[in-house]
PDB file of N, CA and C in Angstrom:
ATOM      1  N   UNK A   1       0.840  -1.181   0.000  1.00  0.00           N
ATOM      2  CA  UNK A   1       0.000   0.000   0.000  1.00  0.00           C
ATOM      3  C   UNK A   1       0.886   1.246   0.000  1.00  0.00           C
ATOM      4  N   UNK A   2       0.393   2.256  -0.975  1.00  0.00           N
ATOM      5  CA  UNK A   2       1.247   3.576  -0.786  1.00  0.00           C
ATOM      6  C   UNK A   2       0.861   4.738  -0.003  1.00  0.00           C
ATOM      7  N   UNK A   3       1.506   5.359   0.690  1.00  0.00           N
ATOM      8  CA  UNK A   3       1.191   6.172   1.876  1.00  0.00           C
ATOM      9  C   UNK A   3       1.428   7.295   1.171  1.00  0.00           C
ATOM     10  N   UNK A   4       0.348   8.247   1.104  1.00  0.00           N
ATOM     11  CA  UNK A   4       0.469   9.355   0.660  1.00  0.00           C
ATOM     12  C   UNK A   4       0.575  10.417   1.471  1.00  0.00           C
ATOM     13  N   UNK A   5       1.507  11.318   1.744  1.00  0.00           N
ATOM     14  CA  UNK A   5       2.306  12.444   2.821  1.00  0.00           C
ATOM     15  C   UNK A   5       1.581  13.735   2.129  1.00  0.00           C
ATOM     16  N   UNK A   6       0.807  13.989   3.502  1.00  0.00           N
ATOM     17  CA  UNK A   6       0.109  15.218   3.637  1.00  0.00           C
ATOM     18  C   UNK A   6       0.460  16.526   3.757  1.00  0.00           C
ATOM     19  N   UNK A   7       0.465  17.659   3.509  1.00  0.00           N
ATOM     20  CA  UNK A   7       0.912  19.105   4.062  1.00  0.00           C
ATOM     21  C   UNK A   7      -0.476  19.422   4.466  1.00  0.00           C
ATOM     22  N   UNK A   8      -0.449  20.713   5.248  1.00  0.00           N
ATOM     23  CA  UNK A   8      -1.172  21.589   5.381  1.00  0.00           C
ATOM     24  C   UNK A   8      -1.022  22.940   5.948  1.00  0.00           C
ATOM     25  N   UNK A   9      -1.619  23.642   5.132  1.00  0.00           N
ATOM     26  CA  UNK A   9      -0.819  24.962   4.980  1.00  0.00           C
ATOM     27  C   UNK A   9      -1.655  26.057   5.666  1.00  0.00           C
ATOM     28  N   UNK A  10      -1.243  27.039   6.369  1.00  0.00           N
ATOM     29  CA  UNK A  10      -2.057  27.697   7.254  1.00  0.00           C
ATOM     30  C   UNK A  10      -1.511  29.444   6.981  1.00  0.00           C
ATOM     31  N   UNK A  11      -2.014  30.386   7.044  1.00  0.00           N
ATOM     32  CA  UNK A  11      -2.414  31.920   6.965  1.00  0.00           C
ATOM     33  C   UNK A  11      -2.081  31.917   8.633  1.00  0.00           C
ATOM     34  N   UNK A  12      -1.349  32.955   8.886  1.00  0.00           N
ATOM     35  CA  UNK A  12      -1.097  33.316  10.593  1.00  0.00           C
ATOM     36  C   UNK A  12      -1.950  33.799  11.234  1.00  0.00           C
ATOM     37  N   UNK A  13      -1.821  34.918  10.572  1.00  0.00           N
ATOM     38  CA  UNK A  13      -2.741  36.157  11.142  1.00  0.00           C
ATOM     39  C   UNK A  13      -4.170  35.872  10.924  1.00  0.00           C
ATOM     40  N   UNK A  14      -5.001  36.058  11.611  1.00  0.00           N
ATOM     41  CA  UNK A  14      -6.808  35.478  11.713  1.00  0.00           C
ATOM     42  C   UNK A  14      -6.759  34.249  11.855  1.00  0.00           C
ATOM     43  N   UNK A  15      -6.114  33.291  11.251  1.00  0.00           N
ATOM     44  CA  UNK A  15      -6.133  32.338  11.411  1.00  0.00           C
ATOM     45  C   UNK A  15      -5.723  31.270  12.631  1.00  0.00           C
ATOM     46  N   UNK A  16      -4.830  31.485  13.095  1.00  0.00           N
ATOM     47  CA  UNK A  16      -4.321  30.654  13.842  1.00  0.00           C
ATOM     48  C   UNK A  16      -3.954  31.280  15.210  1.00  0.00           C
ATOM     49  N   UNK A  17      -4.238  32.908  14.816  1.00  0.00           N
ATOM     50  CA  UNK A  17      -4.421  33.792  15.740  1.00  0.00           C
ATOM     51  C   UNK A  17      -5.729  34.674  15.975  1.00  0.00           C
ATOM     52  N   UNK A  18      -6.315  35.266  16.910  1.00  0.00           N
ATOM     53  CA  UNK A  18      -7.072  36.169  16.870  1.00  0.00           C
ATOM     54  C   UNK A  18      -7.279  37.552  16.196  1.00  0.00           C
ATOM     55  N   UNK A  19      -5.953  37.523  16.377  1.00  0.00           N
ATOM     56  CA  UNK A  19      -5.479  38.966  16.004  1.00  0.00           C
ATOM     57  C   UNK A  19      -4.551  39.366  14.571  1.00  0.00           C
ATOM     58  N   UNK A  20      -3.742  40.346  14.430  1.00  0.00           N
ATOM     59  CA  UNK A  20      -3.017  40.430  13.478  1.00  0.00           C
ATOM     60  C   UNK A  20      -1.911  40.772  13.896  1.00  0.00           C
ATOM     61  N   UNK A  21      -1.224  39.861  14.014  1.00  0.00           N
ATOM     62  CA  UNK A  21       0.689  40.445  14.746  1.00  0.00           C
ATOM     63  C   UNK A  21       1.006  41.292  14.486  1.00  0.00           C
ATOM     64  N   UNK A  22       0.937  42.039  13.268  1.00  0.00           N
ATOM     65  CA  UNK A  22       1.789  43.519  13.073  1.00  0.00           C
ATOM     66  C   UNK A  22       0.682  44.570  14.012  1.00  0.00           C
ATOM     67  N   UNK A  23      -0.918  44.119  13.853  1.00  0.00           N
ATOM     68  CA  UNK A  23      -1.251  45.434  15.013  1.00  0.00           C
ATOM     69  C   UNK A  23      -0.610  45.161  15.926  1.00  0.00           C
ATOM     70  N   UNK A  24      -0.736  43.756  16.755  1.00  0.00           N
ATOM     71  CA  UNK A  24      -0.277  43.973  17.967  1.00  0.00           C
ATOM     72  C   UNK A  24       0.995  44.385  18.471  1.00  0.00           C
ATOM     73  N   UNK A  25       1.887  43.905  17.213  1.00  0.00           N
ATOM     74  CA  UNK A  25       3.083  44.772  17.469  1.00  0.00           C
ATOM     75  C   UNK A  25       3.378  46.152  17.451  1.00  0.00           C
ATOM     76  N   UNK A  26       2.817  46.719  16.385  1.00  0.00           N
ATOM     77  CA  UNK A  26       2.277  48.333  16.807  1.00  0.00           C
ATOM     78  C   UNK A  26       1.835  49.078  17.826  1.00  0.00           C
ATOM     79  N   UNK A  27       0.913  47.674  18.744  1.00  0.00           N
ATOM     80  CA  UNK A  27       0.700  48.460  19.776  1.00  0.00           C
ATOM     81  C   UNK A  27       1.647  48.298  20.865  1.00  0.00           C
ATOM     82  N   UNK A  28       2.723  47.965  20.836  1.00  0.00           N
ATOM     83  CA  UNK A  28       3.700  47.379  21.900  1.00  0.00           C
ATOM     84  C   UNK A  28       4.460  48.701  21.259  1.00  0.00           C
ATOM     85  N   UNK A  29       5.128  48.349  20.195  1.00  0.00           N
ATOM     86  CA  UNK A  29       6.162  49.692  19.767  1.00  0.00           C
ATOM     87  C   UNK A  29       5.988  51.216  19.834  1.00  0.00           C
ATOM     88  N   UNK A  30       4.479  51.139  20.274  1.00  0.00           N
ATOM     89  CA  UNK A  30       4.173  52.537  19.677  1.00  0.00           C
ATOM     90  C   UNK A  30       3.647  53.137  20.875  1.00  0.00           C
ATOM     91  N   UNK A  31       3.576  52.265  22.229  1.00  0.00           N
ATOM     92  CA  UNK A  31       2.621  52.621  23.207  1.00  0.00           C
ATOM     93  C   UNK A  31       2.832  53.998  23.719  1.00  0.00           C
ATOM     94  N   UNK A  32       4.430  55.038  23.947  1.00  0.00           N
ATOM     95  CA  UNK A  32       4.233  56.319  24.514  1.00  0.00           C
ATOM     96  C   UNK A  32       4.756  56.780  22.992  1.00  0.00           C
ATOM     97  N   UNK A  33       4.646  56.755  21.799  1.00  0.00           N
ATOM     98  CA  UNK A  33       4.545  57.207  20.723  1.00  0.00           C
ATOM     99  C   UNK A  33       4.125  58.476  20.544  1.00  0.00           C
ATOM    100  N   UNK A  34       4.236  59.847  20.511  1.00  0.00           N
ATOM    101  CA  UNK A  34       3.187  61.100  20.314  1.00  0.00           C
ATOM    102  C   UNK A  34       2.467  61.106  19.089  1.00  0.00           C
ATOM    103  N   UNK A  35       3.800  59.899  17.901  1.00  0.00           N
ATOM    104  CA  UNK A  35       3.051  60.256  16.834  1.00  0.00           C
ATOM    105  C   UNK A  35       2.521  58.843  16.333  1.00  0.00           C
ATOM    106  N   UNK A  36       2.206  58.178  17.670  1.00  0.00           N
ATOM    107  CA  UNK A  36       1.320  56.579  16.839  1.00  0.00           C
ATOM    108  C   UNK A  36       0.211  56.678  16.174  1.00  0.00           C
ATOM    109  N   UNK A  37      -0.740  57.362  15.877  1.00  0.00           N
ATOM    110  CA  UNK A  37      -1.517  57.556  15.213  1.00  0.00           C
ATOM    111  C   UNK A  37      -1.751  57.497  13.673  1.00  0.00           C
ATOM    112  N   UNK A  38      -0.702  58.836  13.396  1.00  0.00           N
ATOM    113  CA  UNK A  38      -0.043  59.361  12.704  1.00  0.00           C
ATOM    114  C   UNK A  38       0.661  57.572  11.855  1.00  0.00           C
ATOM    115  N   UNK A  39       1.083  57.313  12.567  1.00  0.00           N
ATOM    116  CA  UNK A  39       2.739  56.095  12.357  1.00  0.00           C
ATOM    117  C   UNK A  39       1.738  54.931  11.561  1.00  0.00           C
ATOM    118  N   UNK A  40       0.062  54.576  12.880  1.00  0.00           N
ATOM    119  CA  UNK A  40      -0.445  53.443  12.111  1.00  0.00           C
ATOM    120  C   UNK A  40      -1.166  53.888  11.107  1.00  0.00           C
ATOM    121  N   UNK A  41      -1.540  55.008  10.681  1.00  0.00           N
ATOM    122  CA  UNK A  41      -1.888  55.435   9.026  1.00  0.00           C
ATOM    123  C   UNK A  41      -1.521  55.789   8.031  1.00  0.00           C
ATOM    124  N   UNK A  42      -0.219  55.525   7.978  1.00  0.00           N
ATOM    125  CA  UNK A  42       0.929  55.066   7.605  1.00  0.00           C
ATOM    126  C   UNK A  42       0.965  53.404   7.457  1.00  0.00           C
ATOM    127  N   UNK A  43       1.239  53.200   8.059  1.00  0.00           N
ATOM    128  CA  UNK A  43       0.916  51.379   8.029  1.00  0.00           C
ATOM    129  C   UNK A  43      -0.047  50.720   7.219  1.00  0.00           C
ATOM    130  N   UNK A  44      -1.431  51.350   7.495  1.00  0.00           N
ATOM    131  CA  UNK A  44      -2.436  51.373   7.039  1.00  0.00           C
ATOM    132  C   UNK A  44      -2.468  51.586   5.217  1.00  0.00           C
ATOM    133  N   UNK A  45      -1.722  52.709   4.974  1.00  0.00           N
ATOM    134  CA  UNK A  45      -1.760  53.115   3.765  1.00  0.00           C
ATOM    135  C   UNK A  45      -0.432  52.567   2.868  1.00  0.00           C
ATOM    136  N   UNK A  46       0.253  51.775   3.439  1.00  0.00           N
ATOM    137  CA  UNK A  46       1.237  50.833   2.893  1.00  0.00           C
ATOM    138  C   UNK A  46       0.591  49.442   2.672  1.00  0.00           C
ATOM    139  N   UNK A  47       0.005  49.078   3.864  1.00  0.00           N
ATOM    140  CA  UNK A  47      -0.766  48.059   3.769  1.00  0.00           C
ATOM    141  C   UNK A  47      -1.739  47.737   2.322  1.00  0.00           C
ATOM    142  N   UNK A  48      -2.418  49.094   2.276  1.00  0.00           N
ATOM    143  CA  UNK A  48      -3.151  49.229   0.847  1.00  0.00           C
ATOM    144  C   UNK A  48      -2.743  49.338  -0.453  1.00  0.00           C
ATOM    145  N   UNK A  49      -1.467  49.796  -0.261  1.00  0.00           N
ATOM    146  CA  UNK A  49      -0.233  49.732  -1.334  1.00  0.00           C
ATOM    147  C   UNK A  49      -0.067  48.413  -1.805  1.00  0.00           C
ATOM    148  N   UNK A  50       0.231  47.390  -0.935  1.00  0.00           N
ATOM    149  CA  UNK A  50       0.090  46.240  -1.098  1.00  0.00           C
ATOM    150  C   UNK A  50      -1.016  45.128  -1.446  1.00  0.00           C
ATOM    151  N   UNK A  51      -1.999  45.504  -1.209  1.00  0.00           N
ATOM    152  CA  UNK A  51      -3.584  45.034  -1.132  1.00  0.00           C
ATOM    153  C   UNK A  51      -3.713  45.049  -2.545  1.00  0.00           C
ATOM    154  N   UNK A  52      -3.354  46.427  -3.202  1.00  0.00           N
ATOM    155  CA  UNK A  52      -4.098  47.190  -4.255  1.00  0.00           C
ATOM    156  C   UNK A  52      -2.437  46.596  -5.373  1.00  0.00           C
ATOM    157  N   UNK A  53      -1.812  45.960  -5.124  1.00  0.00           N
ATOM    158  CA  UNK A  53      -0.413  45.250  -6.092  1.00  0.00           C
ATOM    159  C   UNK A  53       0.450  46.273  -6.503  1.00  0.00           C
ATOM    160  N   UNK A  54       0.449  47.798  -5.719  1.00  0.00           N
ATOM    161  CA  UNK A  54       1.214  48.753  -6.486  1.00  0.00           C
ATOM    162  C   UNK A  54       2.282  48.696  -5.830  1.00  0.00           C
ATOM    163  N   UNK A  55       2.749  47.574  -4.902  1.00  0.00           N
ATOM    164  CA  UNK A  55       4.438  47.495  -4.166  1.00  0.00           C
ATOM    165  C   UNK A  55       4.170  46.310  -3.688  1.00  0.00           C
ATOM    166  N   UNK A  56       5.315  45.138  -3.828  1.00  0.00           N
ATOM    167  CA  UNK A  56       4.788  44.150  -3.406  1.00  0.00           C
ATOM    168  C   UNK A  56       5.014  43.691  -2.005  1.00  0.00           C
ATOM    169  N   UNK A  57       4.709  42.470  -1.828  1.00  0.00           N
ATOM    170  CA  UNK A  57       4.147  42.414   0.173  1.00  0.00           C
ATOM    171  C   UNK A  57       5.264  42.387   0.196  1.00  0.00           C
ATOM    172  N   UNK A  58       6.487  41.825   0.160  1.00  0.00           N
ATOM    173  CA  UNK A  58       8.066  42.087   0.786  1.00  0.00           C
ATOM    174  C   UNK A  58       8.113  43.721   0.961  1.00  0.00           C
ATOM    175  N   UNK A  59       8.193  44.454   0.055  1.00  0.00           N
ATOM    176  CA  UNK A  59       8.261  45.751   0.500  1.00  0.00           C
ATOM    177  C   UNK A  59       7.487  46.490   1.446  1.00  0.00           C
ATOM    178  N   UNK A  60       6.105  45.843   1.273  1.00  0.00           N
ATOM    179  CA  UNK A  60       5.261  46.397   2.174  1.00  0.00           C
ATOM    180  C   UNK A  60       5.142  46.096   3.590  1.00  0.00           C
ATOM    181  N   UNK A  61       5.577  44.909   3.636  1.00  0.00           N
ATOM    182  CA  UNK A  61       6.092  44.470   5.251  1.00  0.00           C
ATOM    183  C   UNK A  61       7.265  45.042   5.829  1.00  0.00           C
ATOM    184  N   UNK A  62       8.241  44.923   4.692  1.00  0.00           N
ATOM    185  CA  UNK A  62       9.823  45.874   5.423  1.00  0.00           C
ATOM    186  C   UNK A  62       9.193  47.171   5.387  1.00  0.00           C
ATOM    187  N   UNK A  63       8.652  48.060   5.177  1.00  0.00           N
ATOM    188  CA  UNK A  63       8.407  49.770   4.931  1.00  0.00           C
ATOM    189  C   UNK A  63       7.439  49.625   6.261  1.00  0.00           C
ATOM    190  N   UNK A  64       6.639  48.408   6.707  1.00  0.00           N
ATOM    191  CA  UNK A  64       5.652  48.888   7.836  1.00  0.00           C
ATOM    192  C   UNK A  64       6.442  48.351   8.941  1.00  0.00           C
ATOM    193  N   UNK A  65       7.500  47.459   9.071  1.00  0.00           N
ATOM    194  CA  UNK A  65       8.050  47.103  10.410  1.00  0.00           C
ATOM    195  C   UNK A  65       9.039  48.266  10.525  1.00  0.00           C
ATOM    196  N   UNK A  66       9.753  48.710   9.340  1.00  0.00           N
ATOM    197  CA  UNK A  66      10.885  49.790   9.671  1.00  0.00           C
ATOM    198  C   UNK A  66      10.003  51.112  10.436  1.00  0.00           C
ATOM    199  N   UNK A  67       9.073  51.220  10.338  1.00  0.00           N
ATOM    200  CA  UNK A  67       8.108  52.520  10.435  1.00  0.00           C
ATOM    201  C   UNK A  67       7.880  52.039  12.439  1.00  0.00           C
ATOM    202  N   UNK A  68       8.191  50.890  13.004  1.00  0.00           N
ATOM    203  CA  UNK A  68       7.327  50.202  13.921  1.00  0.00           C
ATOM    204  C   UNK A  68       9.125  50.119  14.925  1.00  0.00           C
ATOM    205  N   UNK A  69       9.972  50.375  14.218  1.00  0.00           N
ATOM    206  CA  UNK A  69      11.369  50.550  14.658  1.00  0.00           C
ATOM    207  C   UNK A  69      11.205  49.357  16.329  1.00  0.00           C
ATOM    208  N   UNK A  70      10.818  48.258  15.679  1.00  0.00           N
ATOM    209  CA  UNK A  70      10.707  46.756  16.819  1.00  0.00           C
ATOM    210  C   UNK A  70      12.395  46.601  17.178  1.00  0.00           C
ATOM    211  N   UNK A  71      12.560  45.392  18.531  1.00  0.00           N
ATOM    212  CA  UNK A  71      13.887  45.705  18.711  1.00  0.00           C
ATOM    213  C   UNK A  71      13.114  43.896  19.151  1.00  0.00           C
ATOM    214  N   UNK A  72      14.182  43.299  20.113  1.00  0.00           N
ATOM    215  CA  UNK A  72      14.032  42.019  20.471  1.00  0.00           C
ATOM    216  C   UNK A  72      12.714  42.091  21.835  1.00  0.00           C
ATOM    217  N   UNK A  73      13.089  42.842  22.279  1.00  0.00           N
ATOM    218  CA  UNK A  73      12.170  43.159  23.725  1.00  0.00           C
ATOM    219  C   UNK A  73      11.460  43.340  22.944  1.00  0.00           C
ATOM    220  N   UNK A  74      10.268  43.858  22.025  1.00  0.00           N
ATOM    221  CA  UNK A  74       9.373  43.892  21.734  1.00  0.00           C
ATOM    222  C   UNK A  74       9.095  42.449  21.375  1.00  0.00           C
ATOM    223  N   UNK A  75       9.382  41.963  20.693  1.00  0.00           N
ATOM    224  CA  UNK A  75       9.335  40.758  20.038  1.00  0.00           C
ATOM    225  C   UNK A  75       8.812  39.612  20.591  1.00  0.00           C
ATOM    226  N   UNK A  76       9.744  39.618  22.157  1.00  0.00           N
ATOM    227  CA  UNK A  76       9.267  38.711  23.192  1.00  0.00           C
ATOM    228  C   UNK A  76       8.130  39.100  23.793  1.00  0.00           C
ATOM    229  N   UNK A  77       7.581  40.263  23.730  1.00  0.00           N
ATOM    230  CA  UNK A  77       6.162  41.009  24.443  1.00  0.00           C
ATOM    231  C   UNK A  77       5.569  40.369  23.204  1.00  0.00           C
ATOM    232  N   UNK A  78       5.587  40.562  21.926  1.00  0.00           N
ATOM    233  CA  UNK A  78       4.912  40.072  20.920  1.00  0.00           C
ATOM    234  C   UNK A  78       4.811  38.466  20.984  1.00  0.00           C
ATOM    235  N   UNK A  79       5.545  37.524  20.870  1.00  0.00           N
ATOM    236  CA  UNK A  79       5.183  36.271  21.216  1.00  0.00           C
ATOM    237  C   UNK A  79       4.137  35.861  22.708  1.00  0.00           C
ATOM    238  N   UNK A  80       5.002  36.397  23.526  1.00  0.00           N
ATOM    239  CA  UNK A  80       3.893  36.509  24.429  1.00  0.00           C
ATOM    240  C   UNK A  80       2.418  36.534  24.187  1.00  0.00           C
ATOM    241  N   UNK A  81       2.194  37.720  24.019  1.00  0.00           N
ATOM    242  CA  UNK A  81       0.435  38.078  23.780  1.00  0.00           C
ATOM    243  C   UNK A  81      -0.498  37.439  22.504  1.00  0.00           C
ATOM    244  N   UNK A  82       0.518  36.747  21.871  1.00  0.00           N
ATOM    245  CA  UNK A  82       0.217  36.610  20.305  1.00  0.00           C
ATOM    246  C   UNK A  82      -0.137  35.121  21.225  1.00  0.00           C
ATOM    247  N   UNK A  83       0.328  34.195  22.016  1.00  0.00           N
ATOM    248  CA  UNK A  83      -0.210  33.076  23.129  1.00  0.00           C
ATOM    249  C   UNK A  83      -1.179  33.265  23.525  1.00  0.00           C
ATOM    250  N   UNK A  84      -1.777  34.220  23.963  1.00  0.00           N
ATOM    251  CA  UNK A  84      -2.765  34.755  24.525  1.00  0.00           C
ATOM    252  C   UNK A  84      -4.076  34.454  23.731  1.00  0.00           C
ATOM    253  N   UNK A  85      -3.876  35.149  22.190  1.00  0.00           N
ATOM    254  CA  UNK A  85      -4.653  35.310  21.171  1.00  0.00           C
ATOM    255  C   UNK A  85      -4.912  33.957  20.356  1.00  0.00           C
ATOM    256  N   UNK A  86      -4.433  33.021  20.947  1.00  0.00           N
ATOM    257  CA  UNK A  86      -4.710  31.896  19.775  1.00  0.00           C
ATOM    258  C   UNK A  86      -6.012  31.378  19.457  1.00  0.00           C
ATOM    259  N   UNK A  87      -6.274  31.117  18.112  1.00  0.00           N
ATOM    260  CA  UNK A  87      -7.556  31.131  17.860  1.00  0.00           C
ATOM    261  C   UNK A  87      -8.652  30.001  18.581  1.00  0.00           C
ATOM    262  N   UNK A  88     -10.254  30.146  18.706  1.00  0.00           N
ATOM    263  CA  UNK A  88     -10.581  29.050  19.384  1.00  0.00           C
ATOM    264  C   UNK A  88     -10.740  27.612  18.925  1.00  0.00           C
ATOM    265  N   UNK A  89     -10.788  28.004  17.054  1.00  0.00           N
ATOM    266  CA  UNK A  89     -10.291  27.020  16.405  1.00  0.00           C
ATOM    267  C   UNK A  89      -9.067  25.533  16.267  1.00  0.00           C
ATOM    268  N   UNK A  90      -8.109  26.332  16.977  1.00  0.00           N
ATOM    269  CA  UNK A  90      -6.811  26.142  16.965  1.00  0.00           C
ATOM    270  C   UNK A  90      -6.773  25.015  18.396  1.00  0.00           C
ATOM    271  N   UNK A  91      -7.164  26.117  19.461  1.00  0.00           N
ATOM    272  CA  UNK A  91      -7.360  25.173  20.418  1.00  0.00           C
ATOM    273  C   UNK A  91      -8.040  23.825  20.943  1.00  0.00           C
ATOM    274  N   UNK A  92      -9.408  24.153  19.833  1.00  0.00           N
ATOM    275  CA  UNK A  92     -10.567  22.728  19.784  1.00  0.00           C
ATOM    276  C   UNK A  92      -9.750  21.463  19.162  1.00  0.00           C
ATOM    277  N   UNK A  93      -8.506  21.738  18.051  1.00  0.00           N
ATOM    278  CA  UNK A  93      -8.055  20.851  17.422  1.00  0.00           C
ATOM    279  C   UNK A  93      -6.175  20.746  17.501  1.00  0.00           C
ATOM    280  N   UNK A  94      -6.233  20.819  19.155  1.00  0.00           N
ATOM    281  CA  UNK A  94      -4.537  20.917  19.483  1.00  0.00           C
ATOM    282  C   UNK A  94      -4.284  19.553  19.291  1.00  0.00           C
ATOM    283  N   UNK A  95      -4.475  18.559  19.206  1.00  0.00           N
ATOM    284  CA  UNK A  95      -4.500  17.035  19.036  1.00  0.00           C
ATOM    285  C   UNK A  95      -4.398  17.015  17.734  1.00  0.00           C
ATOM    286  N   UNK A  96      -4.744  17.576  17.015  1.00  0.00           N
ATOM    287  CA  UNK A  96      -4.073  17.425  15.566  1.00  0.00           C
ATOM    288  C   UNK A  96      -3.093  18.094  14.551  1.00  0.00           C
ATOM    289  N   UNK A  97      -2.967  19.685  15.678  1.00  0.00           N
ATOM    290  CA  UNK A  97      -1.787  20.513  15.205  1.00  0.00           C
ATOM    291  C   UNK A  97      -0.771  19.444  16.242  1.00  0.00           C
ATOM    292  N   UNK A  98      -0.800  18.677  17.223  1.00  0.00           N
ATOM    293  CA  UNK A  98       0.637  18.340  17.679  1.00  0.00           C
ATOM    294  C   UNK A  98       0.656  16.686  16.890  1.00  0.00           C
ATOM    295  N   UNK A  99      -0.126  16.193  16.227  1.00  0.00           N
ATOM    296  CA  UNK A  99       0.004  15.089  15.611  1.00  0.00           C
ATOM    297  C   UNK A  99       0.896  15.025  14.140  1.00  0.00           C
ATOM    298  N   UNK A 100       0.587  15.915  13.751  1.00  0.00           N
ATOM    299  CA  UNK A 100       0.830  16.682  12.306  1.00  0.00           C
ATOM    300  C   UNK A 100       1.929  17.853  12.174  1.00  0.00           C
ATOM    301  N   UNK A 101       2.245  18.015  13.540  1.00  0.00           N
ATOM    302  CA  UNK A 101       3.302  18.827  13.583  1.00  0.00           C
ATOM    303  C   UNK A 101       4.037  19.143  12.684  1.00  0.00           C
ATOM    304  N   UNK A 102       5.358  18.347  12.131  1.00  0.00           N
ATOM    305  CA  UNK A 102       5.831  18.287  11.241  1.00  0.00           C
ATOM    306  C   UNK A 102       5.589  17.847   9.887  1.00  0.00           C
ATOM    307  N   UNK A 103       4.191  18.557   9.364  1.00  0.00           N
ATOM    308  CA  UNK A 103       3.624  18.261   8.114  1.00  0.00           C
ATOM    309  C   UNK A 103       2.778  19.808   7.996  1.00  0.00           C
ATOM    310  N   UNK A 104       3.069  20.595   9.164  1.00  0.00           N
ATOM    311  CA  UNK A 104       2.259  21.913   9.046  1.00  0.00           C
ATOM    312  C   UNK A 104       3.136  22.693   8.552  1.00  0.00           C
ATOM    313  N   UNK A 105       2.938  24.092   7.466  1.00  0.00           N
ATOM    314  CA  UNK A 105       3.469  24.672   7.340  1.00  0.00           C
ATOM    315  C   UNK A 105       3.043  26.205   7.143  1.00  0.00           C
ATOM    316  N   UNK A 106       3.144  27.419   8.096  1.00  0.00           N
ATOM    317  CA  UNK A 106       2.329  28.212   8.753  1.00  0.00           C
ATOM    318  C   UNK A 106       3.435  29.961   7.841  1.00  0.00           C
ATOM    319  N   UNK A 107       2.628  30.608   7.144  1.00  0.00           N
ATOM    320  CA  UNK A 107       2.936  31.521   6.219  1.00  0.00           C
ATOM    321  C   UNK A 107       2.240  32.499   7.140  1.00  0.00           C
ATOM    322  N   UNK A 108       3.111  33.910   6.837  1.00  0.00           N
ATOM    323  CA  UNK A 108       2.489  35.116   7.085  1.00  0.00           C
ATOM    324  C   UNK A 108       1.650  35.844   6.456  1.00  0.00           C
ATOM    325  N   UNK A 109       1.209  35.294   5.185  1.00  0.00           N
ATOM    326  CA  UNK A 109       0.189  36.403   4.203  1.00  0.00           C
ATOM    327  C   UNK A 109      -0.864  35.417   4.175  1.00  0.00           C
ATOM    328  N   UNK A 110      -1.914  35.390   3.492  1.00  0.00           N
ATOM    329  CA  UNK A 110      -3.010  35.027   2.676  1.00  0.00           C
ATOM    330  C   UNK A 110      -2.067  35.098   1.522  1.00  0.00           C
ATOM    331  N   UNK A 111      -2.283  33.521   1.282  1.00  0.00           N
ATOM    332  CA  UNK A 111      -1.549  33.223  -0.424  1.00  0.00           C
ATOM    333  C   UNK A 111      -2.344  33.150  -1.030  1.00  0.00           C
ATOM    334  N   UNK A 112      -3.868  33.237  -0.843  1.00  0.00           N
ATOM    335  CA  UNK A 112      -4.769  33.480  -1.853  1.00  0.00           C
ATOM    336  C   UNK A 112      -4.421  35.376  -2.750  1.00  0.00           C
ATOM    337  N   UNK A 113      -3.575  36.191  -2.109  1.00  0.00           N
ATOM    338  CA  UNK A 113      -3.280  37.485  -2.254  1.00  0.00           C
ATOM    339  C   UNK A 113      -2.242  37.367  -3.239  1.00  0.00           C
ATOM    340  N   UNK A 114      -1.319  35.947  -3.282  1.00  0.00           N
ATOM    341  CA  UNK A 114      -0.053  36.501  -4.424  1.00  0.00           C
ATOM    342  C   UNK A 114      -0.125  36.275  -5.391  1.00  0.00           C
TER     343      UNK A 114
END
């Protein structure tokens, strides 16, 4: 009999999280910010840059993390809370993300987008 080897491929953000890591990292980087506002509409409007194919998501991710000036301490506040946020999806079926472990393979965009 031939055993046929599965992938399965997963979207981060909404998906496997509640949230969207780059907000939440925004809101860690930016918390006594004067000009966070300002900084996430900016983000926002790069983001759409990208949405809309006029720069592509590599650029549009480096132009919104450089804007978010993250360091390692953020990072670890970001893993942190991003634990927090895991989806309820995710959790109903932890018995099969740790079964499959090494057959998952977990992307930062919607590849339905490239």
């Amino acid at each position: 009999m031939i055993t046929t080897k599965r992938n399965y491929v997963f979207d981060f953000d909404s998906t496997l999280t509640r949230v969207e890591a780059l907000d939440v990292l925004a809101e860690i980087t930016l918390k006594n910010n004067p000009k966070k506002e300002e900084i996430i509409q900016e983000i926002i409007d790069i983001t759409n840059l990208g949405i809309d194919g006029e720069i592509s998501f590599t650029e549009s991710l480096e132009r919104r993390i450089k804007l978010l000036n993250a360091n390692k301490a953020h990072l670890t506040k970001l893993v942190s809370d991003l634990k927090m946020q895991v989806s309820s999806s995710i959790e109903r079926n932890k018995e099969f993300f740790q079964t499959y472990a090494d057959d998952i393979y977990v992307f930062p965009v919607d590849l339905r987008n490239l």
